[in-house]
Protein backbone atom coordinates (compact mmCIF):
# COMPACT_ATOMS: atom_id res chain seq x y z
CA UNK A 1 -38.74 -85.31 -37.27
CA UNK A 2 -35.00 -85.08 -37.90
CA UNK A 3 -32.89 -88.30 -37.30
CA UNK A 4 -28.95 -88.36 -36.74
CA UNK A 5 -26.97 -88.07 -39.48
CA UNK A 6 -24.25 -89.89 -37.91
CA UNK A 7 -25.21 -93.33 -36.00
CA UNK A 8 -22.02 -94.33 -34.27
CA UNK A 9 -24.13 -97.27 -31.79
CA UNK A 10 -24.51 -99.40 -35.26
CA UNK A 11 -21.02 -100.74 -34.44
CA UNK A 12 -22.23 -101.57 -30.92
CA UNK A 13 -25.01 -103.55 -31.37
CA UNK A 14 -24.02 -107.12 -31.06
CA UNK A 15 -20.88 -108.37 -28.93
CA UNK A 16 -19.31 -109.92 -32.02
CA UNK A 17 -19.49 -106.17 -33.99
CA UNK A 18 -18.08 -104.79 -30.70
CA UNK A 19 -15.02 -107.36 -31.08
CA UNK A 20 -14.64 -106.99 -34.55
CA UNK A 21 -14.33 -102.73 -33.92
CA UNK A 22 -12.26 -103.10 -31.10
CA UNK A 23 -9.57 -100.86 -30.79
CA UNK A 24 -7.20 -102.03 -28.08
CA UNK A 25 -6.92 -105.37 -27.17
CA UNK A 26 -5.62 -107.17 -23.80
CA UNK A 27 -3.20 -110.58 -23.94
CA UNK A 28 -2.03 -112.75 -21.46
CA UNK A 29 1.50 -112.23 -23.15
CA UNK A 30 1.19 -108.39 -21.84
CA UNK A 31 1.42 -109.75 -18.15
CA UNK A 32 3.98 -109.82 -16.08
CA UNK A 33 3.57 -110.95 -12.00
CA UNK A 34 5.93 -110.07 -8.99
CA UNK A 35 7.07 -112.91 -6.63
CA UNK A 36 8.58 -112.33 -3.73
CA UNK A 37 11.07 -115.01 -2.35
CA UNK A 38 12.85 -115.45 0.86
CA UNK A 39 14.92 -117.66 3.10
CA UNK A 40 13.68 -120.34 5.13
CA UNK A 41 11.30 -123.36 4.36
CA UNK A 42 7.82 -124.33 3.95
CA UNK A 43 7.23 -120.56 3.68
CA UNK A 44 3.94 -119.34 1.95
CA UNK A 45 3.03 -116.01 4.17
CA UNK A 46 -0.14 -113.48 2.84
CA UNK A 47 1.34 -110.12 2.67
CA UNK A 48 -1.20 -108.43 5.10
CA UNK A 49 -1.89 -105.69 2.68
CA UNK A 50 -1.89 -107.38 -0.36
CA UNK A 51 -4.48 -110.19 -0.33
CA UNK A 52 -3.65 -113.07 -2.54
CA UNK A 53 0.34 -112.53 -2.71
CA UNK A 54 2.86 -114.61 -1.07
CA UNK A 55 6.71 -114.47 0.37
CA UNK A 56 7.83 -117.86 -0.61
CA UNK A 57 10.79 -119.74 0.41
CA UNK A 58 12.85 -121.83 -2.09
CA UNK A 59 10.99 -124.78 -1.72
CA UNK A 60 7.32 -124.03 -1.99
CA UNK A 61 7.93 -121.98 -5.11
CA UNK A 62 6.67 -124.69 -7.18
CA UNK A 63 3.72 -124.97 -6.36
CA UNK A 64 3.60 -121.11 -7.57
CA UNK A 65 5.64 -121.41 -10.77
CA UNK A 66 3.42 -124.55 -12.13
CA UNK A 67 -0.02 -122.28 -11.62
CA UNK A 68 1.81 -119.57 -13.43
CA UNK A 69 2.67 -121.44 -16.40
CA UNK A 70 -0.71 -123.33 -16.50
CA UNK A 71 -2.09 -119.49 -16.95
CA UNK A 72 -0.18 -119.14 -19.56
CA UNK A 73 2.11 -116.77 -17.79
CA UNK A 74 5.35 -116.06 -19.39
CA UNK A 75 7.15 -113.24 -17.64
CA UNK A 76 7.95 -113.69 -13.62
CA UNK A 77 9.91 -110.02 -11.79
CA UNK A 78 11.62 -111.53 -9.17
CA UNK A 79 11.89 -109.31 -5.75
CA UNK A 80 14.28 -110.81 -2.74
CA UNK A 81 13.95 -110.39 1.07
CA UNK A 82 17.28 -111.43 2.76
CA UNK A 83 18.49 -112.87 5.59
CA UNK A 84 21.11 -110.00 5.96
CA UNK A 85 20.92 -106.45 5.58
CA UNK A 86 24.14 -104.09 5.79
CA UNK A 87 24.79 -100.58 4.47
CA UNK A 88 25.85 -101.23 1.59
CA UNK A 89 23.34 -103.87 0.42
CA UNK A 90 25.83 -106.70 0.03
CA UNK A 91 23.40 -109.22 -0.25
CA UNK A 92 22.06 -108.07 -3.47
CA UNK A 93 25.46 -108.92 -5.42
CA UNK A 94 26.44 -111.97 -3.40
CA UNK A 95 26.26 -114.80 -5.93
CA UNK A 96 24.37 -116.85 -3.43
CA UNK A 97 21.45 -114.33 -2.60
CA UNK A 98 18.26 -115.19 -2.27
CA UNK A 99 17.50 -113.55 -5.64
CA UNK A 100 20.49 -115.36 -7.10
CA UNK A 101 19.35 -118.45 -5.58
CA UNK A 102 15.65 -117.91 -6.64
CA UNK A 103 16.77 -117.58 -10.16
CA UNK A 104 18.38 -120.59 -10.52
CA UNK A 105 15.98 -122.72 -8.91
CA UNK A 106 13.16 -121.06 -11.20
CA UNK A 107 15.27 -121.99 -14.56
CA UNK A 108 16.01 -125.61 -13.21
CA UNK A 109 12.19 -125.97 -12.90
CA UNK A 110 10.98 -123.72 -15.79
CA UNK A 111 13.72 -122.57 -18.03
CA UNK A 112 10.99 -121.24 -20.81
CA UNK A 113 9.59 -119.08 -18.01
CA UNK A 114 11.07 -115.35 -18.47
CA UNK A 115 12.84 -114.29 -15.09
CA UNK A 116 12.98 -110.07 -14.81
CA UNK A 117 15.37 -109.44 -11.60
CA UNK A 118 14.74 -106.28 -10.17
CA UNK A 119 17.90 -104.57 -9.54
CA UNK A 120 18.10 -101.96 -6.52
CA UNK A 121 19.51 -101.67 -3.26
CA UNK A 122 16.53 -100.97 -0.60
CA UNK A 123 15.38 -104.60 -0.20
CA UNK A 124 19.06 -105.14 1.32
CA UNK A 125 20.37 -102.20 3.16
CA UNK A 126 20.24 -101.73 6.67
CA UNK A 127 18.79 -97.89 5.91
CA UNK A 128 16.10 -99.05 3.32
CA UNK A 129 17.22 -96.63 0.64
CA UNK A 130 18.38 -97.58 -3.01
CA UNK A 131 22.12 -96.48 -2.80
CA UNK A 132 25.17 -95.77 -0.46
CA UNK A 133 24.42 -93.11 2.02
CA UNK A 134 26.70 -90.64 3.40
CA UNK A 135 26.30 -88.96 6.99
CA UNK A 136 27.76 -85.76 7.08
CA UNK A 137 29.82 -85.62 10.08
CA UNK A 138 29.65 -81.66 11.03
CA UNK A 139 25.65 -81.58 9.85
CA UNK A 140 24.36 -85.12 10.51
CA UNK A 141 22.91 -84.77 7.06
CA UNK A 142 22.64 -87.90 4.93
CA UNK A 143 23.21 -87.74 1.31
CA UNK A 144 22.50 -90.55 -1.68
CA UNK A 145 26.06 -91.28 -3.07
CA UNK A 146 25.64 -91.62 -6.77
CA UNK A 147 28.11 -92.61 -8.49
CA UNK A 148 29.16 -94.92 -5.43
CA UNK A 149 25.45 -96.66 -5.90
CA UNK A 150 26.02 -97.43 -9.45
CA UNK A 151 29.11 -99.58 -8.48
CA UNK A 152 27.44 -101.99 -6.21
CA UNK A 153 24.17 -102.01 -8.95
CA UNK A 154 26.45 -103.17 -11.12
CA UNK A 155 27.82 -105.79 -9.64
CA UNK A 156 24.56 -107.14 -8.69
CA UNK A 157 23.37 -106.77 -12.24
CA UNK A 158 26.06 -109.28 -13.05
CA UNK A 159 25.65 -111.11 -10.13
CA UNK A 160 21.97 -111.65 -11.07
CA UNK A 161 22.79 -112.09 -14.98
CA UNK A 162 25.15 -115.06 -13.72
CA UNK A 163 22.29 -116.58 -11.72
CA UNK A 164 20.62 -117.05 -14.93
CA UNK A 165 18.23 -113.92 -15.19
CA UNK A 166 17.02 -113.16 -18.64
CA UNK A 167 16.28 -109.51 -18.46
CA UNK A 168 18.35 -106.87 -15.48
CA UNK A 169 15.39 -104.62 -14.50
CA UNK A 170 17.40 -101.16 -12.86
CA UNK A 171 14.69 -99.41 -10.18
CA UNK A 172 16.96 -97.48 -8.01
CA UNK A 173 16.79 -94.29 -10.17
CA UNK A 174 20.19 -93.34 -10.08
CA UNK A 175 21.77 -91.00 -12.58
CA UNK A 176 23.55 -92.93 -14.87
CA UNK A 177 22.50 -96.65 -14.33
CA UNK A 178 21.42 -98.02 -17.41
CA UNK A 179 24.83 -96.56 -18.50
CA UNK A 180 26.73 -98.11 -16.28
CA UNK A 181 24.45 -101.51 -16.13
CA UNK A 182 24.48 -101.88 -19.85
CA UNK A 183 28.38 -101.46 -19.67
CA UNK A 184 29.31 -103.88 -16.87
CA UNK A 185 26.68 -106.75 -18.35
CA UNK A 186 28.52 -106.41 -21.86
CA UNK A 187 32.13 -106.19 -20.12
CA UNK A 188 30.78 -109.67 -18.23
CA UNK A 189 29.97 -111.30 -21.30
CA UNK A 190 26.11 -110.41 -20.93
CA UNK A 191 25.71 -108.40 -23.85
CA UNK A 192 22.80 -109.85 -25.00
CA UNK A 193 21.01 -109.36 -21.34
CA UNK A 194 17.78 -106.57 -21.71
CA UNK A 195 17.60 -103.89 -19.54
CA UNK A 196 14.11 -103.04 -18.34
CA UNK A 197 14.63 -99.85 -17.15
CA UNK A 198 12.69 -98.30 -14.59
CA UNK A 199 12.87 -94.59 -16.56
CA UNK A 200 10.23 -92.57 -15.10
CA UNK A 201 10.01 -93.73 -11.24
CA UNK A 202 7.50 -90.87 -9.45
CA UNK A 203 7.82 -90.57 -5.22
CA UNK A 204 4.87 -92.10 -5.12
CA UNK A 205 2.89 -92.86 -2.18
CA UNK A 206 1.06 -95.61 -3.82
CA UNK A 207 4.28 -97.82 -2.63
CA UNK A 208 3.23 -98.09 0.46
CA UNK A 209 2.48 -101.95 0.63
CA UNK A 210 5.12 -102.94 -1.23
CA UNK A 211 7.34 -101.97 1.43
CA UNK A 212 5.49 -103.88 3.78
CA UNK A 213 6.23 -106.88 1.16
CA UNK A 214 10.05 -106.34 0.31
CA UNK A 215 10.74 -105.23 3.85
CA UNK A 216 12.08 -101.70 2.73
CA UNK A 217 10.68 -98.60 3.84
CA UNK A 218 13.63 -96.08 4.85
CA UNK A 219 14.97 -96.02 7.89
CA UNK A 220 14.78 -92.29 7.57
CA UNK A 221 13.75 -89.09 5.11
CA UNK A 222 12.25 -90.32 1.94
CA UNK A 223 13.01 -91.19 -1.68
CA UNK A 224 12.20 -87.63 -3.15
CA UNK A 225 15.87 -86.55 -4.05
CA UNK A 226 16.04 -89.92 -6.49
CA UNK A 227 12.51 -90.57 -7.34
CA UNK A 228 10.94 -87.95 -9.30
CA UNK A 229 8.44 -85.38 -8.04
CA UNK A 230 4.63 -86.48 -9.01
CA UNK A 231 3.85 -83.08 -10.40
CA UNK A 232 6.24 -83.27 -13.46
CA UNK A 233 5.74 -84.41 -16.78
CA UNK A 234 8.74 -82.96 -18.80
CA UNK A 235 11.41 -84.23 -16.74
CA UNK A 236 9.90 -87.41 -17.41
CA UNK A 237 10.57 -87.02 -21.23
CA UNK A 238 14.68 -86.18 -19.47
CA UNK A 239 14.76 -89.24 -17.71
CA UNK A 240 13.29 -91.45 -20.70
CA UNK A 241 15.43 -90.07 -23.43
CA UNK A 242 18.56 -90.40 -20.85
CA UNK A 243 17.64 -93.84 -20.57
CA UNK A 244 17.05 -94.33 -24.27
CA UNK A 245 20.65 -92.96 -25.23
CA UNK A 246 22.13 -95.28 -22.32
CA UNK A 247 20.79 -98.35 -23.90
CA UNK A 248 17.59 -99.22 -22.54
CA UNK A 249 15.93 -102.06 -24.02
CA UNK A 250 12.22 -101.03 -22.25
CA UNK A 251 10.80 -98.38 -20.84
CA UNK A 252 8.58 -98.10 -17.77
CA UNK A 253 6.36 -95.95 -16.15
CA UNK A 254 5.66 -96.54 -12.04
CA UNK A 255 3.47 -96.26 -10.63
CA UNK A 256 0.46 -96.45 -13.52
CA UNK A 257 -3.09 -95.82 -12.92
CA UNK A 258 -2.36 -92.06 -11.47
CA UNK A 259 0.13 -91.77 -14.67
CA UNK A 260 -1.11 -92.60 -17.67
CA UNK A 261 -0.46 -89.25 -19.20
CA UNK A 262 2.54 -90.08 -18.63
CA UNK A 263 2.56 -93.22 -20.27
CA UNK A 264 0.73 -91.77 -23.56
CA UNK A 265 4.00 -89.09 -23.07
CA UNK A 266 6.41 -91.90 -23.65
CA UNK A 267 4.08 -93.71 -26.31
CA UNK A 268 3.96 -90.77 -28.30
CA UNK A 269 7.37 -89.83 -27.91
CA UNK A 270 9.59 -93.31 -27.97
CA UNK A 271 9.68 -96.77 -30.29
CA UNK A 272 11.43 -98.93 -27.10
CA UNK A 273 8.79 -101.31 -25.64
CA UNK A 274 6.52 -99.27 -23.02
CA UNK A 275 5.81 -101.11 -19.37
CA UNK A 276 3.38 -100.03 -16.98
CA UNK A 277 3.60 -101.15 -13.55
CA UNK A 278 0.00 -101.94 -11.25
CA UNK A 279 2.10 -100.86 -8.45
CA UNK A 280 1.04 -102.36 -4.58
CA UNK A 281 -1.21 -99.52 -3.59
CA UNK A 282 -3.24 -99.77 -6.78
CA UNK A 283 -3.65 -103.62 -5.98
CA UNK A 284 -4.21 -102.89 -2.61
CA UNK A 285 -7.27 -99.98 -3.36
CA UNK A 286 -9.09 -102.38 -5.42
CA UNK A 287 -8.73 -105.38 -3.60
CA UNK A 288 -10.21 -103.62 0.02
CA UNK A 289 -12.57 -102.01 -2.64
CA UNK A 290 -13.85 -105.32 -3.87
CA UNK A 291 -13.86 -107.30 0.09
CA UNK A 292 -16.33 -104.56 1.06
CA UNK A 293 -18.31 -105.55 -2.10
CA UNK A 294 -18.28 -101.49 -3.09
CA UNK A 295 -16.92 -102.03 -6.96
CA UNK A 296 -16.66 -105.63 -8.92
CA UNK A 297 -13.39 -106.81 -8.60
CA UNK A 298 -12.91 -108.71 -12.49
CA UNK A 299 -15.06 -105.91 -14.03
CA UNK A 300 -12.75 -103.16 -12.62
CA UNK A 301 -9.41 -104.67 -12.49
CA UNK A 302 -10.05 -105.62 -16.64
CA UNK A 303 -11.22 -102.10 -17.08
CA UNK A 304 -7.83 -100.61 -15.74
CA UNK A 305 -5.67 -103.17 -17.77
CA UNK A 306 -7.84 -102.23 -20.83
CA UNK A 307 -6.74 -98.48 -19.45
CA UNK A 308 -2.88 -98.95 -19.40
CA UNK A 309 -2.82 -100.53 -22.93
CA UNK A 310 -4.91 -97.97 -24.28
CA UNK A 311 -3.00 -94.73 -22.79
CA UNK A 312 0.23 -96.85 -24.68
CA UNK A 313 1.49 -99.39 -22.56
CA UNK A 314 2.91 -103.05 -23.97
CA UNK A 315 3.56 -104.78 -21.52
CA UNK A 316 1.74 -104.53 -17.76
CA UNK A 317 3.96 -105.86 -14.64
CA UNK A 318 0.57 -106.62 -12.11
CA UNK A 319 -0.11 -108.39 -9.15
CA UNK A 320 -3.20 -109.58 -10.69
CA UNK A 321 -1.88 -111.17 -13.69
CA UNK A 322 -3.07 -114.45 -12.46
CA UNK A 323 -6.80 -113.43 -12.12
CA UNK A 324 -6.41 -111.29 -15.15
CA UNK A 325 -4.73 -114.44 -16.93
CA UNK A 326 -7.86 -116.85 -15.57
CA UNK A 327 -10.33 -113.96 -16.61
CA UNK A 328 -8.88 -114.12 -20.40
CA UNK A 329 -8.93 -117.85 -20.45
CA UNK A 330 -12.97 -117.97 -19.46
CA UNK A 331 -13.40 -115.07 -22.42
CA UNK A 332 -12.27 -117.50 -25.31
């Protein structure tokens, strides 16, 4: 009888061999979680399609912050829903925002704690897309103004940066906006502010609850002539190396779990810090997954983190960083 010559399950036969051999590893220090904030008071609403995540208003976000940094938590992206939405999203660089507002509060209460503002236009704007839009007059055709959208993400980069937020994070896809970020933080005395860049953005329909959360699905058309097509993987190495040249501190890849070639892409390809963002839909799929008792929500949900840090990712912004944070506390 012939045996194997090669008997790879040795290294598998005892769970602290399998931990010793283990290639890729998941921290609580990878994890960053999404908050939503908005206007009002005594505010803590369940985002219908996202079981388990919040709007809060101003005042119960304490509550929310101290669980966070009992978890161990570091890293918060902070998304605003406003009281007042106008064409040109003028909420998003008014110095008393929401976000603006949020941030501030946040560093009174936890200055340690690392505040990521997301920077874009759609939460704000009557129209729900990330930029100035132009009707044409004779055609009724509306157009993305670009280089008139980089003005106003500018000033709300600085506007935010003012507030107190430790690292800009640029998702409106715009030609040109780390460029022009980068630029008006240092020219604002914010040179040593990160940009997060959202590089490699796809038209994704895994956004779909998020929209329900940030209040910003467009008005009309879609995203597609910003946000990059889902069947391209070389233009995705353009839009990273753009970024890269511009002064991007990180790189991220959105949405994640149907992208991970494309996050091994930009692993293989750039040094920068690599994010991969659990995007709403992904969240979503698992959760309604796991209510119907069809998969096991902690055995899955660790399995796709383990996934994103394997195909190259650093760092993983997730709307289950709390549960993944509690999971990695019971493990030790």
């Amino acid at each position: 009888m012939g045996f194997p010559m090669v008997r790879n399950r040795r290294l598998r036969g005892s769970k602290a061999l399998r931990n010793l051999v283990r290639e890729t590893t998941l921290s609580v220090h990878d994890l960053i979680y999404p908050i939503f904030v908005t206007h009002g008071s005594q505010i803590k609403e369940e985002i219908s399609s996202m079981p388990g995540v919040y709007h809060f208003s101003l005042d119960t976000l304490e509550q929310e912050l101290k669980e966070i940094t009992s978890l161990g938590i570091e890293a918060i992206m902070l998304f605003g829903v406003p009281e007042h939405k106008d064409a040109h999203g003028s909420s998003a660089y008014d110095d008393n925002g929401i976000v603006q507002q949020a941030t501030r509060r946040i560093k009174e209460l936890h200055p340690d704690l690392l505040v990521m503002a997301d920077n874009c236009l759609c939460q704000f704007t009557d129209h729900g897309h990330c930029g100035v839009v132009h009707v044409d007059e004779k055609t009724q055709c509306a157009e993305i103004l670009n280089d008139e959208s980089l003005e106003l993400l500018v000033r709300t980069a600085v506007s935010q940066a003012k507030a107190g937020a430790d690292v800009i994070a640029p998702s409106n896809m715009m030609d040109g906006f780390v460029a022009a970020i980068r630029q008006g933080l240092d020219e604002a005395g914010f040179e040593n502010v990160p940009i997060m860049s959202y590089s490699v953005k796809y038209a994704s329909a895994y956004y779909g609850p998020f929209r329900e959360a940030a209040h910003s699905a467009p008005q009309f058309g879609d995203r597609k002539t910003y946000q990059m097509d889902p069947g391209n993987a070389r233009e995705a190495l353009r839009e990273a190396e753009s970024d890269v040249l511009e002064g991007a501190d990180f790189l991220m890849v959105k949405p994640a779990m149907a992208y991970m070639d494309i996050i091994r892409t930009l692993r293989d390809q750039f040094e920068l810090p690599l994010v991969a963002y659990n995007v709403s839909g992904e969240y979503s799929l698992i959760k309604a997954a796991a209510q119907q008792g069809w998969v096991d929500e902690r055995s899955i949900v660790m399995e796709t983190m383990i996934g994103f840090k394997r195909a190259g990712a650093d760092l993983i912004i997730t709307y289950f960083a709390k549960d993944v944070a509690q999971w990695l506390k019971e493990q030790q």
